[in-house]
N, C-alpha and C. Protein backbone atom coordinates (compact mmCIF):
# COMPACT_ATOMS: atom_id res chain seq x y z
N UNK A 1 9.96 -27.72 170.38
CA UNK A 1 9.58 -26.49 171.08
C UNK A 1 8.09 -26.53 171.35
N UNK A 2 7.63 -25.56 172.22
CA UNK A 2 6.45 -26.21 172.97
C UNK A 2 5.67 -24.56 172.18
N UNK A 3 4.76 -24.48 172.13
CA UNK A 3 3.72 -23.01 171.61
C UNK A 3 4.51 -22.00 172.63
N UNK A 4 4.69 -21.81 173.84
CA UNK A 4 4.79 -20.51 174.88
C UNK A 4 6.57 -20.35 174.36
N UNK A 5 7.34 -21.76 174.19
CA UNK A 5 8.78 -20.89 173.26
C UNK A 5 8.78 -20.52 171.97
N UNK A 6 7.78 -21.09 170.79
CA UNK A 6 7.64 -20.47 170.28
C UNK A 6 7.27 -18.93 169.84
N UNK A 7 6.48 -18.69 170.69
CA UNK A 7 5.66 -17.33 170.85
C UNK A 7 6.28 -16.54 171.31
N UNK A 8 7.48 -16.61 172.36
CA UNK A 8 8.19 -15.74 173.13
C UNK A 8 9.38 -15.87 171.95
N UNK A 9 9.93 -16.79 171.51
CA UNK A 9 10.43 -16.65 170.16
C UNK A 9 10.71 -15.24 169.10
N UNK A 10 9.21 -15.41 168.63
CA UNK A 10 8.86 -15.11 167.21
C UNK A 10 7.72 -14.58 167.98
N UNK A 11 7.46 -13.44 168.45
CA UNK A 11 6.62 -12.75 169.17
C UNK A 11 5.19 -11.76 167.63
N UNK A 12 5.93 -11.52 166.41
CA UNK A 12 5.23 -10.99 165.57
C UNK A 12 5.07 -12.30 164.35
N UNK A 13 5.28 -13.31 164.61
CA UNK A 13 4.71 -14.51 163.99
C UNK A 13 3.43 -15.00 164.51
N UNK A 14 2.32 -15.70 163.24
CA UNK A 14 1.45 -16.17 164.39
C UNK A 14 1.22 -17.49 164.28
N UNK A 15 0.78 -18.11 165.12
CA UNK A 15 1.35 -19.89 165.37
C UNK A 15 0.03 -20.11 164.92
N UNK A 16 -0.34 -20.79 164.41
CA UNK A 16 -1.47 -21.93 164.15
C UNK A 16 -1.47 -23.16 163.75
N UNK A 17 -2.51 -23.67 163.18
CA UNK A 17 -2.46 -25.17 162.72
C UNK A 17 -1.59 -25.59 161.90
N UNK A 18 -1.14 -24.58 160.83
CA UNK A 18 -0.74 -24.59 159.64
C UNK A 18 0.84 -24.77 159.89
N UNK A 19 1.51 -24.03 160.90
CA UNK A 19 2.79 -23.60 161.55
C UNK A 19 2.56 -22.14 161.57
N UNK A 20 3.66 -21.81 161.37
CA UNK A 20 3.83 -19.97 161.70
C UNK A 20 3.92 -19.05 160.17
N UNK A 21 3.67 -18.27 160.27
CA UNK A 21 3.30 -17.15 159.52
C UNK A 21 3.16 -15.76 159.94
N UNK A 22 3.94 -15.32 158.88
CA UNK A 22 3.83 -13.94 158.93
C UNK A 22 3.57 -13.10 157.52
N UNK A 23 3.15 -11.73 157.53
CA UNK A 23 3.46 -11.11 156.63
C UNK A 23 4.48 -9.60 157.00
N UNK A 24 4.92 -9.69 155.98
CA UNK A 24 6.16 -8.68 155.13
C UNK A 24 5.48 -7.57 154.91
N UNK A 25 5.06 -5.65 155.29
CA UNK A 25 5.06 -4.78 154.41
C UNK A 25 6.32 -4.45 153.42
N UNK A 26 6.25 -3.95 152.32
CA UNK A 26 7.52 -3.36 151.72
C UNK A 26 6.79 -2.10 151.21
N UNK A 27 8.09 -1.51 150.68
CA UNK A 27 7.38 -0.45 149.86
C UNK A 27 6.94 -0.63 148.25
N UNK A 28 7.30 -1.35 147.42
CA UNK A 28 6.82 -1.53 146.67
C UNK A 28 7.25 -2.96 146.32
N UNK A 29 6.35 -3.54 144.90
CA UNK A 29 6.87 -4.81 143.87
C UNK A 29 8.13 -5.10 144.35
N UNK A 30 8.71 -4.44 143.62
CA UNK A 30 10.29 -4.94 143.20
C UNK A 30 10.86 -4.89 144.91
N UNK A 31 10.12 -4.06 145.61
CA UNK A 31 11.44 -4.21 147.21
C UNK A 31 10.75 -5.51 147.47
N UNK A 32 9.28 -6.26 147.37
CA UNK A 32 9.08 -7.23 147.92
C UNK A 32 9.70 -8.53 147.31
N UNK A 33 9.46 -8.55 146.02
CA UNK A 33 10.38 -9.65 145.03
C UNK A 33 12.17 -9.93 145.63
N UNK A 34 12.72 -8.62 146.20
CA UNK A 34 14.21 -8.85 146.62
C UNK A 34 13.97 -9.46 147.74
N UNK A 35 12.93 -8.96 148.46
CA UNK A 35 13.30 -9.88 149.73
C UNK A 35 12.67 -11.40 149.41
N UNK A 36 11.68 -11.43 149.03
CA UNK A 36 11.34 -13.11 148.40
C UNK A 36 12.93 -13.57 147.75
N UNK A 37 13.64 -13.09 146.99
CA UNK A 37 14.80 -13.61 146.59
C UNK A 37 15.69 -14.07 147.33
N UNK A 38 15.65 -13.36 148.16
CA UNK A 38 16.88 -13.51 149.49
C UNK A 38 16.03 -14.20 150.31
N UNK A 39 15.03 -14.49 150.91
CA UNK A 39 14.68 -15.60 152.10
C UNK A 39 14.95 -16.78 151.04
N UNK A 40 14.12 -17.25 149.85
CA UNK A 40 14.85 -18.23 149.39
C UNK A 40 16.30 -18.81 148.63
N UNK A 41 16.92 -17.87 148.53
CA UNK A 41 18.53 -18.46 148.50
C UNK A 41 18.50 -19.01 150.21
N UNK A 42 18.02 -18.52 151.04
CA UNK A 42 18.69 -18.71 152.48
C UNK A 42 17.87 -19.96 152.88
N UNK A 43 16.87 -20.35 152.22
CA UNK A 43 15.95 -21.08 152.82
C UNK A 43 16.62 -22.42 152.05
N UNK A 44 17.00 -22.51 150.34
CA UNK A 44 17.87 -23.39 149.79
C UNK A 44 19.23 -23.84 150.66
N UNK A 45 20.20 -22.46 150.93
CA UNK A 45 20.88 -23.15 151.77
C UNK A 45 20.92 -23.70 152.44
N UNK A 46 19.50 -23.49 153.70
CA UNK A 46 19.58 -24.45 154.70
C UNK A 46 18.62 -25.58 154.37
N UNK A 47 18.31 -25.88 153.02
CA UNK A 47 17.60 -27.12 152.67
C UNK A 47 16.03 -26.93 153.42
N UNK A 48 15.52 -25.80 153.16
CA UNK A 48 14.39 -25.51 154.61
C UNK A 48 13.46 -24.81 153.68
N UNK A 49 12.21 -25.16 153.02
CA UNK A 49 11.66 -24.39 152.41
C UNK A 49 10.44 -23.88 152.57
N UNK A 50 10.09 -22.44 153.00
CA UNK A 50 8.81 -22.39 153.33
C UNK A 50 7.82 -21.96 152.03
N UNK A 51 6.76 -21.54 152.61
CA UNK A 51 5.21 -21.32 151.44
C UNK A 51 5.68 -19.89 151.48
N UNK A 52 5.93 -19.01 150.20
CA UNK A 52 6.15 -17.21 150.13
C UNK A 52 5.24 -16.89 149.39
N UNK A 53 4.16 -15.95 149.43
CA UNK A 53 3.20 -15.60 148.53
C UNK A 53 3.82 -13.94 148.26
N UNK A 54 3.58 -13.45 147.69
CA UNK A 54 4.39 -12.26 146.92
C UNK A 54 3.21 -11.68 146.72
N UNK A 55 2.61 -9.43 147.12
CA UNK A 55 2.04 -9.21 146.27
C UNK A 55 2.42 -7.98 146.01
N UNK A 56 1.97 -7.13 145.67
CA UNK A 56 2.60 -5.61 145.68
C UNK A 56 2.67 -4.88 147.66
N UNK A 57 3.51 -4.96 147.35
CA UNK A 57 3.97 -4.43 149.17
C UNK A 57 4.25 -5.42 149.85
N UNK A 58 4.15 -6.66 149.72
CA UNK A 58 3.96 -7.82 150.58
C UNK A 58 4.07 -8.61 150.56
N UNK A 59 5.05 -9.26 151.68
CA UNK A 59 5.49 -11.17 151.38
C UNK A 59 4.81 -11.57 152.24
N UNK A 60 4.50 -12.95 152.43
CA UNK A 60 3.81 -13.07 152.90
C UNK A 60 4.65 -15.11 153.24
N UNK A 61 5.31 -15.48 154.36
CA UNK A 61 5.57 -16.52 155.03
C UNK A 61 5.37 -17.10 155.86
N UNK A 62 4.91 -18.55 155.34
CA UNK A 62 4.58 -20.05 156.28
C UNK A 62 5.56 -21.01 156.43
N UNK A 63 5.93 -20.94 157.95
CA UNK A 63 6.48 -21.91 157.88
C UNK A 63 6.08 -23.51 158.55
N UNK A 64 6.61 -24.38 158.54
CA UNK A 64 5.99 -25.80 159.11
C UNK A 64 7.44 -27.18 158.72
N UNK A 65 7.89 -27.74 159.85
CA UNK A 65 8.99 -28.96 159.19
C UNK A 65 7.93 -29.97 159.06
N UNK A 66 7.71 -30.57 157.47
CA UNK A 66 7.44 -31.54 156.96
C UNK A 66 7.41 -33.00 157.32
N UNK A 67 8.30 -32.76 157.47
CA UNK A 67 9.34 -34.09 158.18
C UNK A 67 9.26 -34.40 159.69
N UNK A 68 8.97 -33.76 160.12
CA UNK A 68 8.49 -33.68 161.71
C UNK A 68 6.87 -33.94 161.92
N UNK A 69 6.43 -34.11 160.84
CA UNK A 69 4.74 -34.38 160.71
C UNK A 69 3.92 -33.06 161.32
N UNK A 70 4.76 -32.16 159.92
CA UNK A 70 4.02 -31.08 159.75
C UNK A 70 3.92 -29.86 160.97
N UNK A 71 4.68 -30.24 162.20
CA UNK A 71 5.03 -29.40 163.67
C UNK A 71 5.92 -28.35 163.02
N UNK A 72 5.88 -27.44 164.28
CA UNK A 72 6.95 -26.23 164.62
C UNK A 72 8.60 -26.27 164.94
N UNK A 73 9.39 -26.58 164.35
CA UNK A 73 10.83 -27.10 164.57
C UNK A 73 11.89 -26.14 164.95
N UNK A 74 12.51 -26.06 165.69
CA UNK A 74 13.68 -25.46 165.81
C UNK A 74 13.90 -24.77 164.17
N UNK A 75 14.24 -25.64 163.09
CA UNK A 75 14.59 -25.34 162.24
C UNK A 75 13.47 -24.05 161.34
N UNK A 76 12.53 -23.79 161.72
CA UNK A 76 11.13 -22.86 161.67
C UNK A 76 11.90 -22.00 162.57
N UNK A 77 12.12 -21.78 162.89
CA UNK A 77 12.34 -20.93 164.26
C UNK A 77 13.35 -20.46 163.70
N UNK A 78 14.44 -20.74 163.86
CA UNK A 78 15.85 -20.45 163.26
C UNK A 78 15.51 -19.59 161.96
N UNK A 79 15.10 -20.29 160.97
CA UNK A 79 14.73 -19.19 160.04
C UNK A 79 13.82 -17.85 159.75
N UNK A 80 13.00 -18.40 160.68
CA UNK A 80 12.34 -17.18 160.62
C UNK A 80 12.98 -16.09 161.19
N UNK A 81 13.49 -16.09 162.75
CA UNK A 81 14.52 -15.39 163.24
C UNK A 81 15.42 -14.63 162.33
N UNK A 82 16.00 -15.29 161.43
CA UNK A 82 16.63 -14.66 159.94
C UNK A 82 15.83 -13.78 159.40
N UNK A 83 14.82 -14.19 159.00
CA UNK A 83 14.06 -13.56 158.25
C UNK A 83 13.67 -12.24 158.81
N UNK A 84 13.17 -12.16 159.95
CA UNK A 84 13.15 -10.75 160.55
C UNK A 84 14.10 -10.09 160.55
N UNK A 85 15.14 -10.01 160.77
CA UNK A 85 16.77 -9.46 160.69
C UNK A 85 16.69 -9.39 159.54
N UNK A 86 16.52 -9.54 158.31
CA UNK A 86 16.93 -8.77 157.34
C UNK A 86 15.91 -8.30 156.77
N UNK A 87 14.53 -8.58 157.49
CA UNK A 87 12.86 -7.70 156.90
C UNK A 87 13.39 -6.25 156.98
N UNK A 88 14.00 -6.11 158.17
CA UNK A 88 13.87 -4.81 158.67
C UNK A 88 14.99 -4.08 158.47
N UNK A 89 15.52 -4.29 157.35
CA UNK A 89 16.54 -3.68 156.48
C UNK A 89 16.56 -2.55 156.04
């Protein structure tokens, strides 16, 4: 995928060097810890693991395929897409 499908993509992700990233508000600890729980069961299933930093109110996800020498992959994309769909729970 090229930056302009990404972006039209994942329009509240932001693309950089690193790959894509976003952060999570929640309302508190424990609502942010459930959703850290649940992106990674989902991220295990699909063998896809991104960087989650956790703090009070807030997750906080990077993603990047490794294996692709560190680029933006379909498979980034795909999950994150997930990930919004059930942020906004």
């Amino acid at each position: 995928m090229n930056t302009d499908e990404i972006a039209a993509a994942l329009p509240d992700w932001d693309l950089g060097d690193e790959g894509i990233s976003r952060t999570f508000s929640t309302s508190d600890y424990g609502t942010a810890m459930a959703l850290t729980v649940r992106i990674g069961l989902e991220a295990q299933r699909r063998n896809h693991h991104p960087e989650i930093t956790v703090g009070w109110g807030s997750v906080a996800v990077s993603l990047v395929t490794h294996d692709a020498g560190d680029s933006v992959t379909d498979k980034d994309v795909d999950l994150a897409q997930w990930i919004d769909g059930i942020a906004g729970e």
